[in-house]
PDB file of N, CA and C in Angstrom:
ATOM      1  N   UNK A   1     119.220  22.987-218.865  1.00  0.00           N
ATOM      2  CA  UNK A   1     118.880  22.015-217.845  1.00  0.00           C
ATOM      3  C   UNK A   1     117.370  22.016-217.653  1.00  0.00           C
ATOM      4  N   UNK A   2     116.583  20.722-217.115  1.00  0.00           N
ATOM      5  CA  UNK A   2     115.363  20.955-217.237  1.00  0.00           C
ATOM      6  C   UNK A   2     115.027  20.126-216.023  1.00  0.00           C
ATOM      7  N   UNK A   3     114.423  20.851-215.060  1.00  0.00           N
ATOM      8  CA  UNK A   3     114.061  20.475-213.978  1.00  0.00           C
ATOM      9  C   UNK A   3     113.200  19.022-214.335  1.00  0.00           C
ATOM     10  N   UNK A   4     113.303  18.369-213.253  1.00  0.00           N
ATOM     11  CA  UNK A   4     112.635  16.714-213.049  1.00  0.00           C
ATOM     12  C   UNK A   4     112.071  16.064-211.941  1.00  0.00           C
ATOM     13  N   UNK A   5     112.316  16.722-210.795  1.00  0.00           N
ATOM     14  CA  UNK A   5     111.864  16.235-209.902  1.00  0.00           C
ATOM     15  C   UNK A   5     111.903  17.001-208.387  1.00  0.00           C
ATOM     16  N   UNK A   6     111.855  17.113-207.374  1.00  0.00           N
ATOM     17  CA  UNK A   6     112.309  17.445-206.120  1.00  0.00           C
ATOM     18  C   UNK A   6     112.702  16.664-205.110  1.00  0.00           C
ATOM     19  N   UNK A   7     112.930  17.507-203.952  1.00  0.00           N
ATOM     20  CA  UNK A   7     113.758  16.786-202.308  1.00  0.00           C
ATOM     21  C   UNK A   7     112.761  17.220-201.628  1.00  0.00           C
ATOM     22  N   UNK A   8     112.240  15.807-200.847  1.00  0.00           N
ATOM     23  CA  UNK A   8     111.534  16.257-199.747  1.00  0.00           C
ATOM     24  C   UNK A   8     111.512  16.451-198.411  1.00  0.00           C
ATOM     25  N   UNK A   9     110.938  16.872-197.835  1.00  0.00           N
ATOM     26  CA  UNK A   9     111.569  17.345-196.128  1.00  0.00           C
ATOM     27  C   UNK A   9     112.080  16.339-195.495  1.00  0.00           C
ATOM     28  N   UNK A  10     111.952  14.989-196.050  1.00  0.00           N
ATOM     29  CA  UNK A  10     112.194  13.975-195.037  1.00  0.00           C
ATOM     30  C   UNK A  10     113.822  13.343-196.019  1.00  0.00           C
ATOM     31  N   UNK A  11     114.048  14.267-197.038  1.00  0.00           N
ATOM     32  CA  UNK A  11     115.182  14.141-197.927  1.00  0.00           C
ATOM     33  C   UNK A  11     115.260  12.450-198.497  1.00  0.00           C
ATOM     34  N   UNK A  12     114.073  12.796-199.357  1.00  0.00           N
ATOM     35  CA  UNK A  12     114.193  12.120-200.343  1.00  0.00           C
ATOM     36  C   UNK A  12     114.041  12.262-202.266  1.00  0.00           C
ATOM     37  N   UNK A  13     114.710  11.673-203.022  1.00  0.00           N
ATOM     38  CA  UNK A  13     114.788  12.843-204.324  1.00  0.00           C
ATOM     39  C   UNK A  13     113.317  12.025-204.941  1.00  0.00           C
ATOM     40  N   UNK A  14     112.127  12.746-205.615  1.00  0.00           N
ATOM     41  CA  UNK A  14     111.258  12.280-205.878  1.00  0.00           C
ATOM     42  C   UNK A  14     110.754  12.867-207.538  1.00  0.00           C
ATOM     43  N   UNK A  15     111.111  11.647-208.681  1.00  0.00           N
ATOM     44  CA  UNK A  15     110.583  12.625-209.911  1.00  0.00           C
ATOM     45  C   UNK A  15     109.809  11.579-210.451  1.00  0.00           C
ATOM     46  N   UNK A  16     109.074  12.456-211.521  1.00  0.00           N
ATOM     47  CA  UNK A  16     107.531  11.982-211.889  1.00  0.00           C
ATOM     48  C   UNK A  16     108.250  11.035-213.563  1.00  0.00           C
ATOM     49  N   UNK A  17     107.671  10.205-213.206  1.00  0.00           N
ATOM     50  CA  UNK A  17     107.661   9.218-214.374  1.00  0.00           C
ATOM     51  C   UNK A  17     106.223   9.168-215.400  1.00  0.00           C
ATOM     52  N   UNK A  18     106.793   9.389-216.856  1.00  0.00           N
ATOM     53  CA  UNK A  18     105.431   8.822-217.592  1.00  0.00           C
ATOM     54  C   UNK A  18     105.658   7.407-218.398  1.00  0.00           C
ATOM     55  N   UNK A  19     104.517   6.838-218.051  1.00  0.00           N
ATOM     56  CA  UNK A  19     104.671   5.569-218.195  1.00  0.00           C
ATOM     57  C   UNK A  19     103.724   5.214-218.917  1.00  0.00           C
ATOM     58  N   UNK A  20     103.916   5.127-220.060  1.00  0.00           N
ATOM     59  CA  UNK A  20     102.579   4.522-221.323  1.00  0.00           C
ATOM     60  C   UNK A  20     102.349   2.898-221.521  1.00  0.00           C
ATOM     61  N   UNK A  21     100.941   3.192-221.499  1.00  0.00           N
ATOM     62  CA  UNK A  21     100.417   1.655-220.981  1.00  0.00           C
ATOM     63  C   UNK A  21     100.239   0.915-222.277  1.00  0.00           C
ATOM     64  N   UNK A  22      99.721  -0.098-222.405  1.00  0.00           N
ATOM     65  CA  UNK A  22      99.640  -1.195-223.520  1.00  0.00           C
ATOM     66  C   UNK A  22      98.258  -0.566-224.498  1.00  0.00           C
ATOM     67  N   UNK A  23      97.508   0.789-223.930  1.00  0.00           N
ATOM     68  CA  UNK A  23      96.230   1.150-224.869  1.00  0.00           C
ATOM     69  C   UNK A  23      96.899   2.785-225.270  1.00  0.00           C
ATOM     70  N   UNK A  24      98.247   3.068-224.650  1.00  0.00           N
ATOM     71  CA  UNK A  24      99.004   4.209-225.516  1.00  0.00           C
ATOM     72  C   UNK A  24      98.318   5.567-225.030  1.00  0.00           C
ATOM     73  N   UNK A  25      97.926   5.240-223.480  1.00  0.00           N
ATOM     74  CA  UNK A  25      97.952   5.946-222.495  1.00  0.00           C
ATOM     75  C   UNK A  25      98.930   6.302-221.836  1.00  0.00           C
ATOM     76  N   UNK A  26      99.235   7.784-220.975  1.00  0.00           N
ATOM     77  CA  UNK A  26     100.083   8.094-220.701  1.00  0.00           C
ATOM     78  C   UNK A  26      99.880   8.220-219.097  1.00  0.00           C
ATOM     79  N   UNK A  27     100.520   7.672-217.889  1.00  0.00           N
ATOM     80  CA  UNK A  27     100.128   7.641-216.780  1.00  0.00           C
ATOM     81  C   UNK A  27     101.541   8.075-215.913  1.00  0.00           C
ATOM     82  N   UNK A  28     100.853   8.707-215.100  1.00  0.00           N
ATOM     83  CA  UNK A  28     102.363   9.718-214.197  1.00  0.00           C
ATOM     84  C   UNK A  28     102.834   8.502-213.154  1.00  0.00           C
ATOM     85  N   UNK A  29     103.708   8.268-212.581  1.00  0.00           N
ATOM     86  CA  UNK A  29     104.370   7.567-211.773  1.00  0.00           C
ATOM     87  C   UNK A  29     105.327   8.084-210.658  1.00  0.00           C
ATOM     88  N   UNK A  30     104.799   8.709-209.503  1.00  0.00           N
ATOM     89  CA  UNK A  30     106.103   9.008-208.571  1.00  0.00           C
ATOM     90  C   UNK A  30     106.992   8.522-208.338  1.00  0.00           C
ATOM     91  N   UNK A  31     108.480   8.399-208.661  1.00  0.00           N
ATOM     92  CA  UNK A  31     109.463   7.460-208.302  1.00  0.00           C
ATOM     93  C   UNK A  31     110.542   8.227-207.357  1.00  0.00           C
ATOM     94  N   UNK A  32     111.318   7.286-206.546  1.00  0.00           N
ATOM     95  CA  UNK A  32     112.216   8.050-205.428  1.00  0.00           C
ATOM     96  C   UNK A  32     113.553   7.295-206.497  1.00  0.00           C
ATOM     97  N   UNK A  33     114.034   8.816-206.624  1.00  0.00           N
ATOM     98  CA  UNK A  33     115.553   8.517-206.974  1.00  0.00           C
ATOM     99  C   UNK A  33     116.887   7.686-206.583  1.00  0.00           C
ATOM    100  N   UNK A  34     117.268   6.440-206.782  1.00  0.00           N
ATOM    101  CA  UNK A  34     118.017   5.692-206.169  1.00  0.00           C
ATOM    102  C   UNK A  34     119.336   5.466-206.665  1.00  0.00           C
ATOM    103  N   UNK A  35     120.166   6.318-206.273  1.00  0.00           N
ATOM    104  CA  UNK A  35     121.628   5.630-207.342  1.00  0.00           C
ATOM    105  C   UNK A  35     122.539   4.735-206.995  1.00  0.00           C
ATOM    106  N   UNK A  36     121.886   3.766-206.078  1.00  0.00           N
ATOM    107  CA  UNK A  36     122.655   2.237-205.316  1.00  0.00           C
ATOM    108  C   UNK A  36     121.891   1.347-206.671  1.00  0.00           C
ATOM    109  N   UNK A  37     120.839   1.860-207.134  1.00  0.00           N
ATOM    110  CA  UNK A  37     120.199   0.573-207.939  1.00  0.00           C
ATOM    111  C   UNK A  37     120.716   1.556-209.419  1.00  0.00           C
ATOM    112  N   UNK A  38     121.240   0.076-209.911  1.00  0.00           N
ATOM    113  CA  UNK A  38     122.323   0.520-211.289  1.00  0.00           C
ATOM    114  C   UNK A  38     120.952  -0.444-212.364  1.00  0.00           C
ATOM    115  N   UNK A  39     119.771  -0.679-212.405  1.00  0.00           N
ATOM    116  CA  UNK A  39     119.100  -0.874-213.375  1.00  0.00           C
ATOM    117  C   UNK A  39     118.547   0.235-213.638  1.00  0.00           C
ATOM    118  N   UNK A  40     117.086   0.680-214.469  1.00  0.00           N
ATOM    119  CA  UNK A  40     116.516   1.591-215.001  1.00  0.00           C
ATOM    120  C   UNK A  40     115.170   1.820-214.021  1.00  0.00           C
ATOM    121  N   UNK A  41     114.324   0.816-214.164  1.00  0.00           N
ATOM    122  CA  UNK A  41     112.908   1.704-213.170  1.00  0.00           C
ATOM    123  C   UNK A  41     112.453   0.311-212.532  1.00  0.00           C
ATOM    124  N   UNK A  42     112.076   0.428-211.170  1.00  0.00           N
ATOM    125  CA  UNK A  42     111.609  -0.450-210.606  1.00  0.00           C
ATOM    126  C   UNK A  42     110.151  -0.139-210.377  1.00  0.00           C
ATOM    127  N   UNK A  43     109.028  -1.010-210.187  1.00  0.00           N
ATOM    128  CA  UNK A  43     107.835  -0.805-210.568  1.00  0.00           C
ATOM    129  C   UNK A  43     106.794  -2.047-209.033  1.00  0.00           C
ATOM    130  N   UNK A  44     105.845  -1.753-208.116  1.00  0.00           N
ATOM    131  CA  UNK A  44     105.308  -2.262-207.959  1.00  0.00           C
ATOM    132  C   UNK A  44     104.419  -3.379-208.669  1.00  0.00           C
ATOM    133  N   UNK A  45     104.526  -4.471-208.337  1.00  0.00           N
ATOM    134  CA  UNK A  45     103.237  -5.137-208.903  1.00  0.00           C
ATOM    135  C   UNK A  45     101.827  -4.744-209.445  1.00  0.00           C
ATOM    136  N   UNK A  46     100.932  -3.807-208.278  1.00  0.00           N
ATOM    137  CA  UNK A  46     100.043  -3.679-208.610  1.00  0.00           C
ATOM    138  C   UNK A  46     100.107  -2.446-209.432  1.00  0.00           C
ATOM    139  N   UNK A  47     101.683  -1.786-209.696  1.00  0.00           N
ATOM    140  CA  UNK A  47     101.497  -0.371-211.038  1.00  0.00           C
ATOM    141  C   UNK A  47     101.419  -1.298-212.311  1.00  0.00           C
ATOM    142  N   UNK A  48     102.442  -2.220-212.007  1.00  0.00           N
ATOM    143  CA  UNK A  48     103.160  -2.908-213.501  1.00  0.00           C
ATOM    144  C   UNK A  48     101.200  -3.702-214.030  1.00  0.00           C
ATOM    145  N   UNK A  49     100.800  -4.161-212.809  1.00  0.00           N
ATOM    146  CA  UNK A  49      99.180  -4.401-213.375  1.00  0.00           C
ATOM    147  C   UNK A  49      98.148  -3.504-214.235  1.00  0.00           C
ATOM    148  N   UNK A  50      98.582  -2.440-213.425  1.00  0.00           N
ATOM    149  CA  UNK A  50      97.552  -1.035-213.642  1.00  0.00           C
ATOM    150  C   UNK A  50      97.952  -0.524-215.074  1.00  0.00           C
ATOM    151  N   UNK A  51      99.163  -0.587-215.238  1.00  0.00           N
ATOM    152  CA  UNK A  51      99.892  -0.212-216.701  1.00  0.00           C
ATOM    153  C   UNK A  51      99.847  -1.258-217.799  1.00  0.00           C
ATOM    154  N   UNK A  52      99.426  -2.556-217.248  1.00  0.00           N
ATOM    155  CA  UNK A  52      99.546  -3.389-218.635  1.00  0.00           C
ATOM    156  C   UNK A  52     101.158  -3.580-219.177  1.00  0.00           C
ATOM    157  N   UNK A  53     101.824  -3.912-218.605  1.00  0.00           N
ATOM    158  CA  UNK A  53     103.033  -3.408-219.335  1.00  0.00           C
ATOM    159  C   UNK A  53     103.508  -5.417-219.374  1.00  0.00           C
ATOM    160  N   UNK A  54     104.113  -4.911-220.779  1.00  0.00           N
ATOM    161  CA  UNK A  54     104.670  -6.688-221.019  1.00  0.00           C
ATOM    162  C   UNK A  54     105.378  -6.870-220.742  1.00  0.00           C
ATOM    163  N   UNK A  55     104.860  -8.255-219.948  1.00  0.00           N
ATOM    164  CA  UNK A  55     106.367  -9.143-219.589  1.00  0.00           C
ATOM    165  C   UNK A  55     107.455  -9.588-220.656  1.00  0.00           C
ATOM    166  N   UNK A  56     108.421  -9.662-220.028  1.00  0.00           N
ATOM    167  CA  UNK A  56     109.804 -10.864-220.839  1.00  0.00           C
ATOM    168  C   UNK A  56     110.542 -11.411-220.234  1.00  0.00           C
ATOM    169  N   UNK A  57     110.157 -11.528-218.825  1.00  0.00           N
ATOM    170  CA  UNK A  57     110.486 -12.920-217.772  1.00  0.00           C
ATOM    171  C   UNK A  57     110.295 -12.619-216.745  1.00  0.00           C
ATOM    172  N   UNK A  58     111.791 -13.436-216.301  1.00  0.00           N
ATOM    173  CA  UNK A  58     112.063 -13.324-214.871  1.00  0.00           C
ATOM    174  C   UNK A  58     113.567 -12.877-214.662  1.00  0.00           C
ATOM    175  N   UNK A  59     113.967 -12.145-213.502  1.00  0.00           N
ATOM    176  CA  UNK A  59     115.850 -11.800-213.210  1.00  0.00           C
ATOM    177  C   UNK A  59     115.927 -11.780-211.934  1.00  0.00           C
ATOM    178  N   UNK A  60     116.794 -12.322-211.352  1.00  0.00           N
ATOM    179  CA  UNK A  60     117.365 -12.492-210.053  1.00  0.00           C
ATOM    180  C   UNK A  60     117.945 -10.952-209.981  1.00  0.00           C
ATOM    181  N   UNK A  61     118.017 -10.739-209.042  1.00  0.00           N
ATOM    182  CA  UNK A  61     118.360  -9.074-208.485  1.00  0.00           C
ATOM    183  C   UNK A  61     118.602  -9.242-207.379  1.00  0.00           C
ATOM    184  N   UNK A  62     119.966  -8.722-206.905  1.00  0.00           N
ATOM    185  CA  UNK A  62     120.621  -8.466-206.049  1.00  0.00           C
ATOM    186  C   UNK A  62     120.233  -6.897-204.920  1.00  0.00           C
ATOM    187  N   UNK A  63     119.739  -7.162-203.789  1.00  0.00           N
ATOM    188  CA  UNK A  63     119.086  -6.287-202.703  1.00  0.00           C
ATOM    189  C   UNK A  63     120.372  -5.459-202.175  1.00  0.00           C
ATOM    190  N   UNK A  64     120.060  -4.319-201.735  1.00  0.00           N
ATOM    191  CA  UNK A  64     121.389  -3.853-200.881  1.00  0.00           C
ATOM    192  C   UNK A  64     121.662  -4.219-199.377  1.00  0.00           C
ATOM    193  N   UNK A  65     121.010  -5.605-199.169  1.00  0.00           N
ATOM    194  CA  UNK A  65     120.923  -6.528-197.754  1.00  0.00           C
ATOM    195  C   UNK A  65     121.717  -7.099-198.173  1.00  0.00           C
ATOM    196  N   UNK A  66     122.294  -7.694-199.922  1.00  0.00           N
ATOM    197  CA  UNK A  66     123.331  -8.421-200.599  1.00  0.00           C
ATOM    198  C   UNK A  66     122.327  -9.719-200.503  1.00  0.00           C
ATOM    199  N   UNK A  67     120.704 -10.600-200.259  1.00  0.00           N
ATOM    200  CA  UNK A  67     120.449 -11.179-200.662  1.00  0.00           C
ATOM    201  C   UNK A  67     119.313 -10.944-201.761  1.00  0.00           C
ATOM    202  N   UNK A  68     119.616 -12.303-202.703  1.00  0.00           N
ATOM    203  CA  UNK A  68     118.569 -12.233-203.785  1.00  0.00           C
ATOM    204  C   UNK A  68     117.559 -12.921-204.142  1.00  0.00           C
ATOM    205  N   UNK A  69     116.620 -12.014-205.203  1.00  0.00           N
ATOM    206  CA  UNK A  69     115.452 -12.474-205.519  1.00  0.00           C
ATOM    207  C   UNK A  69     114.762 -12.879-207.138  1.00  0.00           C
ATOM    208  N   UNK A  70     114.284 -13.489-207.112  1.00  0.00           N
ATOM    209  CA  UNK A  70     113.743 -13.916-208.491  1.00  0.00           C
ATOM    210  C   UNK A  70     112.739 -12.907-209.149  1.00  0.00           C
ATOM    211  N   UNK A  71     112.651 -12.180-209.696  1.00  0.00           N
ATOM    212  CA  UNK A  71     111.497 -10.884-209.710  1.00  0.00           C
ATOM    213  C   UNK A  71     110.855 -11.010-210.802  1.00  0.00           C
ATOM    214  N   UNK A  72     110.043 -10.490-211.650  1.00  0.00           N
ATOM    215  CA  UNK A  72     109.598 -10.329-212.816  1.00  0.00           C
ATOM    216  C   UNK A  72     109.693  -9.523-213.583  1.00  0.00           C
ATOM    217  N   UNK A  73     110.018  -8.965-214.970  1.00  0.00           N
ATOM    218  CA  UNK A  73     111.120  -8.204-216.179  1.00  0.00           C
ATOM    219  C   UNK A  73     110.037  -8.071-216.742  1.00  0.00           C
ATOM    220  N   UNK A  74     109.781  -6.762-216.846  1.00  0.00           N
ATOM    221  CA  UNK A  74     108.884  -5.704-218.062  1.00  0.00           C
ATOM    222  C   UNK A  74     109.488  -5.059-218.509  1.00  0.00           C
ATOM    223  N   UNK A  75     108.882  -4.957-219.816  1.00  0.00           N
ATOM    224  CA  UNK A  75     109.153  -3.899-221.017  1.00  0.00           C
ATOM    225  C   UNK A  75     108.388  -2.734-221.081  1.00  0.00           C
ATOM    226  N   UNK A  76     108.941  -1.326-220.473  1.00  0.00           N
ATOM    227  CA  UNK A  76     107.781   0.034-221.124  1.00  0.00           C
ATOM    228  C   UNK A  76     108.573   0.856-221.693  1.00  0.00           C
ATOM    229  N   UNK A  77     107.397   1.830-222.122  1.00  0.00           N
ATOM    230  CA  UNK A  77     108.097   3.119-222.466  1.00  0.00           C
ATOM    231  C   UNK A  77     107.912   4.255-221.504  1.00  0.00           C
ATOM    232  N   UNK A  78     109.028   4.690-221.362  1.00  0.00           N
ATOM    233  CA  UNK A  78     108.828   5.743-220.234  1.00  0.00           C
ATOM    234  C   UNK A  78     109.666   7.261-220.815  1.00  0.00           C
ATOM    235  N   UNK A  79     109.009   8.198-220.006  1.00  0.00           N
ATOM    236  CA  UNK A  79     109.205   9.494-220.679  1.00  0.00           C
ATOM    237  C   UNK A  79     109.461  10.104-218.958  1.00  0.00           C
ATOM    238  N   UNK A  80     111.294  10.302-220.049  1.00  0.00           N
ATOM    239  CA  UNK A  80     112.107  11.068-218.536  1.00  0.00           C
ATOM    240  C   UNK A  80     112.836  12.190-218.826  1.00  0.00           C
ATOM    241  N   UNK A  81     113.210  13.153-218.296  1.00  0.00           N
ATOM    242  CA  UNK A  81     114.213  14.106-218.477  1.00  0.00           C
ATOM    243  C   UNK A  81     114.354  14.840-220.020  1.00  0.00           C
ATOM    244  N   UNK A  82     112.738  15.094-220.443  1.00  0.00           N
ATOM    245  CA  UNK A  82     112.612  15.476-221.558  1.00  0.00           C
ATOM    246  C   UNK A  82     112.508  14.874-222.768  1.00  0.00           C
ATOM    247  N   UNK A  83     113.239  13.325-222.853  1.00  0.00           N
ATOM    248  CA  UNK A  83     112.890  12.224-223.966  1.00  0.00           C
ATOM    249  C   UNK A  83     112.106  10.742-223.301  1.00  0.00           C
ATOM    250  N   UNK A  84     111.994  10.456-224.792  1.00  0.00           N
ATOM    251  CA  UNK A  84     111.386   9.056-224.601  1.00  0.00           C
ATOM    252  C   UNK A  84     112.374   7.612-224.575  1.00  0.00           C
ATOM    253  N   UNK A  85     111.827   6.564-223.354  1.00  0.00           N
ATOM    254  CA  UNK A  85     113.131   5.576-223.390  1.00  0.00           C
ATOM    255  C   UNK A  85     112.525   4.494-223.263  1.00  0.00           C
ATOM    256  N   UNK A  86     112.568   3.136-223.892  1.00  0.00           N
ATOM    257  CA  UNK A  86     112.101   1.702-223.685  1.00  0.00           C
ATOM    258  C   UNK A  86     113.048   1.328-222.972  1.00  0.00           C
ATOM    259  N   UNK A  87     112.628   1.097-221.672  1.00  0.00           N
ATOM    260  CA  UNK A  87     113.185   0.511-220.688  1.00  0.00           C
ATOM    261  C   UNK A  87     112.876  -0.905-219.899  1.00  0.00           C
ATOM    262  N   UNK A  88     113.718  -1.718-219.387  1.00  0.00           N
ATOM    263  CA  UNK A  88     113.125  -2.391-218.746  1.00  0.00           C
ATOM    264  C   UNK A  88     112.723  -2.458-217.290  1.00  0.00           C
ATOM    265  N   UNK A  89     112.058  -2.850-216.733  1.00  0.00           N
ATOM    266  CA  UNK A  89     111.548  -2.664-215.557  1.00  0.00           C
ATOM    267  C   UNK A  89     111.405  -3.749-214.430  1.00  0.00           C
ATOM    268  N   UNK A  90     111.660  -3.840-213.464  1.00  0.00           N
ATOM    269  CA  UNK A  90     111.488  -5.054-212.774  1.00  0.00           C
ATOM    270  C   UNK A  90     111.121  -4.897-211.395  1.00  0.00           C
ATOM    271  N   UNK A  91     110.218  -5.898-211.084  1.00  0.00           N
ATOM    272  CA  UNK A  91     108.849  -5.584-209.527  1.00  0.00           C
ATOM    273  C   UNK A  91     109.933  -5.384-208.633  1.00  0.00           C
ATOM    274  N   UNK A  92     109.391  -4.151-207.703  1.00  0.00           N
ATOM    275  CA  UNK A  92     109.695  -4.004-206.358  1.00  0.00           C
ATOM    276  C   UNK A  92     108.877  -3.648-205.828  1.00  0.00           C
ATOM    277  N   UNK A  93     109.187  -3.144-204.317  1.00  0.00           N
ATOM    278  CA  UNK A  93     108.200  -2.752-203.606  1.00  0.00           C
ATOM    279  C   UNK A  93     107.795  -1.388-203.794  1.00  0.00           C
ATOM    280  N   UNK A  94     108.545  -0.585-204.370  1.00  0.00           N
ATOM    281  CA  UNK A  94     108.252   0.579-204.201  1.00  0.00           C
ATOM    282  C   UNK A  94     109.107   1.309-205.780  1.00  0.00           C
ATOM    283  N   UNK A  95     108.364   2.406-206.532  1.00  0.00           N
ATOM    284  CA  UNK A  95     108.564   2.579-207.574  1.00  0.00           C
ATOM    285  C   UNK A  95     110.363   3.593-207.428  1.00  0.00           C
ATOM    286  N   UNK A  96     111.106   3.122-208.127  1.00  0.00           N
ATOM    287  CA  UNK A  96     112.452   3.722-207.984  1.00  0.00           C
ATOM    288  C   UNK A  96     112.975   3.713-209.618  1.00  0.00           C
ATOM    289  N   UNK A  97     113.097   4.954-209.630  1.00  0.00           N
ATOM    290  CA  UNK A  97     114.780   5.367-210.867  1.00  0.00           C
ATOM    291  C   UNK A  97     116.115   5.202-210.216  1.00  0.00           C
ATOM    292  N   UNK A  98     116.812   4.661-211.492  1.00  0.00           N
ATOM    293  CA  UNK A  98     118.445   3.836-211.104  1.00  0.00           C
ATOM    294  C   UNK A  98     119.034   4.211-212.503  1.00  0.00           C
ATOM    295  N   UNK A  99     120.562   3.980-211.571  1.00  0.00           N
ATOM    296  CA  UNK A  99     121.434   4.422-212.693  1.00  0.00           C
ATOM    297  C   UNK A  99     121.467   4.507-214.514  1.00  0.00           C
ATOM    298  N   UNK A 100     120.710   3.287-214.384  1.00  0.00           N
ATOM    299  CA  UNK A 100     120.454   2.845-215.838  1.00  0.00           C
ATOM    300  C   UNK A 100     119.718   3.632-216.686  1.00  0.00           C
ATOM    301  N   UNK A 101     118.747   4.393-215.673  1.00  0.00           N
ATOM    302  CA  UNK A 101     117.567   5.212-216.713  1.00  0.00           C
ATOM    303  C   UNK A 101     118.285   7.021-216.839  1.00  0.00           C
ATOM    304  N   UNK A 102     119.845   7.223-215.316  1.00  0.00           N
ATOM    305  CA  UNK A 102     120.175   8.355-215.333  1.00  0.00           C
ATOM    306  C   UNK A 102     121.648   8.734-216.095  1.00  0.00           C
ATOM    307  N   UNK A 103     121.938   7.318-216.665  1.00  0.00           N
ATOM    308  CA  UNK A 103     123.031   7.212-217.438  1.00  0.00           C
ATOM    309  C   UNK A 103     123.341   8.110-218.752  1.00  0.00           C
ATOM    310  N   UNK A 104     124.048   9.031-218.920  1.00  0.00           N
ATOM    311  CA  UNK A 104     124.521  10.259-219.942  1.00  0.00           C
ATOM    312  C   UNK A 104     123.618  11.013-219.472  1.00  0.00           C
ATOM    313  N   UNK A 105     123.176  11.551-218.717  1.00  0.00           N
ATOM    314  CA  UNK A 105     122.820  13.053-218.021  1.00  0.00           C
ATOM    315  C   UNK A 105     123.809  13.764-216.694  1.00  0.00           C
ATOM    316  N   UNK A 106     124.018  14.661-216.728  1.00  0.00           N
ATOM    317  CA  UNK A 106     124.109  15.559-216.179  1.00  0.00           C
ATOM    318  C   UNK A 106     123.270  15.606-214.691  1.00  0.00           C
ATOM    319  N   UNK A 107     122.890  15.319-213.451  1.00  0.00           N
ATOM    320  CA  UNK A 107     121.870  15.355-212.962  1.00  0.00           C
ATOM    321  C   UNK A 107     122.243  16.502-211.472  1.00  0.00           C
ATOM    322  N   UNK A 108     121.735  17.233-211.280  1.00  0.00           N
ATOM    323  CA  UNK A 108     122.360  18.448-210.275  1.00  0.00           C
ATOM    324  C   UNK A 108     120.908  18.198-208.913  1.00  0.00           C
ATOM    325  N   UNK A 109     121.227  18.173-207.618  1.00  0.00           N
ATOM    326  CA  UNK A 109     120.500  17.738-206.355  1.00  0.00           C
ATOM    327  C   UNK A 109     121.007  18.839-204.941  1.00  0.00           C
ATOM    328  N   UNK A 110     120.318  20.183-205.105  1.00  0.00           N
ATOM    329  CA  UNK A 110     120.237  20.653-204.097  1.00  0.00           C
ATOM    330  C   UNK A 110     119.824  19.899-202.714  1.00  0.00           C
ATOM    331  N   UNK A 111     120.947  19.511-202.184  1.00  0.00           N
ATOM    332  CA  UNK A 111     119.854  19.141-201.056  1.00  0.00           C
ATOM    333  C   UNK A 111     119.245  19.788-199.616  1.00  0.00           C
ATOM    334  N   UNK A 112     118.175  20.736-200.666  1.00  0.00           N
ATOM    335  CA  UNK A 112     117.475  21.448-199.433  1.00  0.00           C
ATOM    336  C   UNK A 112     115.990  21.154-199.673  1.00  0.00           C
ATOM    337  N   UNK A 113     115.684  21.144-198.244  1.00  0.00           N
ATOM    338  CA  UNK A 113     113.566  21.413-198.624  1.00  0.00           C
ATOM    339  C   UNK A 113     113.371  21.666-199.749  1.00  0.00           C
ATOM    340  N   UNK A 114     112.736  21.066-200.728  1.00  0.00           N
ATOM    341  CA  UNK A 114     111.934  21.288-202.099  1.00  0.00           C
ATOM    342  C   UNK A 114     113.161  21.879-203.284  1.00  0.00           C
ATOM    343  N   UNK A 115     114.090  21.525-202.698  1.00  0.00           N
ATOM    344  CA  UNK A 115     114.892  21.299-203.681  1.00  0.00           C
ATOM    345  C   UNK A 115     114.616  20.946-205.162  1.00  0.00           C
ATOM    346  N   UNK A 116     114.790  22.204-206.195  1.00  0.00           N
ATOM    347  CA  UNK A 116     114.552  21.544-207.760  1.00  0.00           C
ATOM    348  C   UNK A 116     115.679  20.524-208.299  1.00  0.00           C
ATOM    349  N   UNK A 117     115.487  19.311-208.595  1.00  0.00           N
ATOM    350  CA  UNK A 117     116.661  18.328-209.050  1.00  0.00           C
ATOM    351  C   UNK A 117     116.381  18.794-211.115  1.00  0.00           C
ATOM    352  N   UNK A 118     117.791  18.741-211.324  1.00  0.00           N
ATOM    353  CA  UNK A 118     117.451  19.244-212.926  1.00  0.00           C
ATOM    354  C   UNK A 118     118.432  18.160-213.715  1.00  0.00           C
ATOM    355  N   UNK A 119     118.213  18.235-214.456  1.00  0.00           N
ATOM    356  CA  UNK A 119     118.909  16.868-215.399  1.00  0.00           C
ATOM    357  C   UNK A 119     118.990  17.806-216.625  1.00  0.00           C
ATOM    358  N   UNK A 120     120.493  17.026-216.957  1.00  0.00           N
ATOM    359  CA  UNK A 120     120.838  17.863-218.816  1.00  0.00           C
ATOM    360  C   UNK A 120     121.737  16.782-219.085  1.00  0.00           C
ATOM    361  N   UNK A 121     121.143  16.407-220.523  1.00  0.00           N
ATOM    362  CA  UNK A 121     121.954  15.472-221.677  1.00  0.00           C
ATOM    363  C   UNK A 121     123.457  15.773-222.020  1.00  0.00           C
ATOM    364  N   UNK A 122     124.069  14.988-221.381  1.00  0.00           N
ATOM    365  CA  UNK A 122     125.665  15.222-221.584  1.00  0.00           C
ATOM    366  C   UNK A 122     125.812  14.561-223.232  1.00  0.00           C
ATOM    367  N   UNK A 123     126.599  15.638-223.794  1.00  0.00           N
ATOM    368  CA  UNK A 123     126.675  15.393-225.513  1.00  0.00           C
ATOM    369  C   UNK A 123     127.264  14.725-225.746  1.00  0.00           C
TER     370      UNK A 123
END
């Protein structure tokens, strides 16, 4: 198992994303763990700017208010839980991992203060 992230006092699960930009730079990304959102990584505007990362549209996405929005669909590569994954990505307000990116792992969540969250590749 290989640790990925932690819980913070205010209990939230928080793991570090690498996110390689369009010049094949590698840039860290704090994301809060979300397993209501069944896509892969959600990304602020002004990161998805900062990263260069290419577009390939637009997708309506469904909020957990149950209304929806028209958003904008990037393509990166991101480095999680020990491998590398081309994922797609789409603007929110705030940077979040979802089911999609935690799909065939193993993922274990003490939930105490600084809790180590660890992830292992189910075979």
């Amino acid at each position: 198992m290989r640790s990925i992230g932690h819980v913070t006092g205010d209990r939230k699960v928080v793991v570090p994303l690498l996110v390689r930009t369009q010049n094949d730079a590698d840039r860290q990304v704090d994301a809060l763990l979300d397993t209501g959102f069944n896509g892969y990584v959600e990304l602020p505007a002004r990161v998805i700017e900062l990263l260069e990362l290419q577009r390939l549209g637009r997708e309506q996405v469904t909020l957990a208010s149950g209304k929806t929005h028209l958003v904008g669909k990037y393509e990166a590569t991101i480095g999680f839980g020990g491998s590398v994954h081309s994922v797609e990505v789409v603007e929110a307000g705030e940077p979040l991992v979802g089911m999609g990116l935690l799909w065939g792992f193993d993922l274990r969540i003490p939930c105490i203060d600084d809790g180590q969250v660890v992830l292992k590749r189910l075979s």
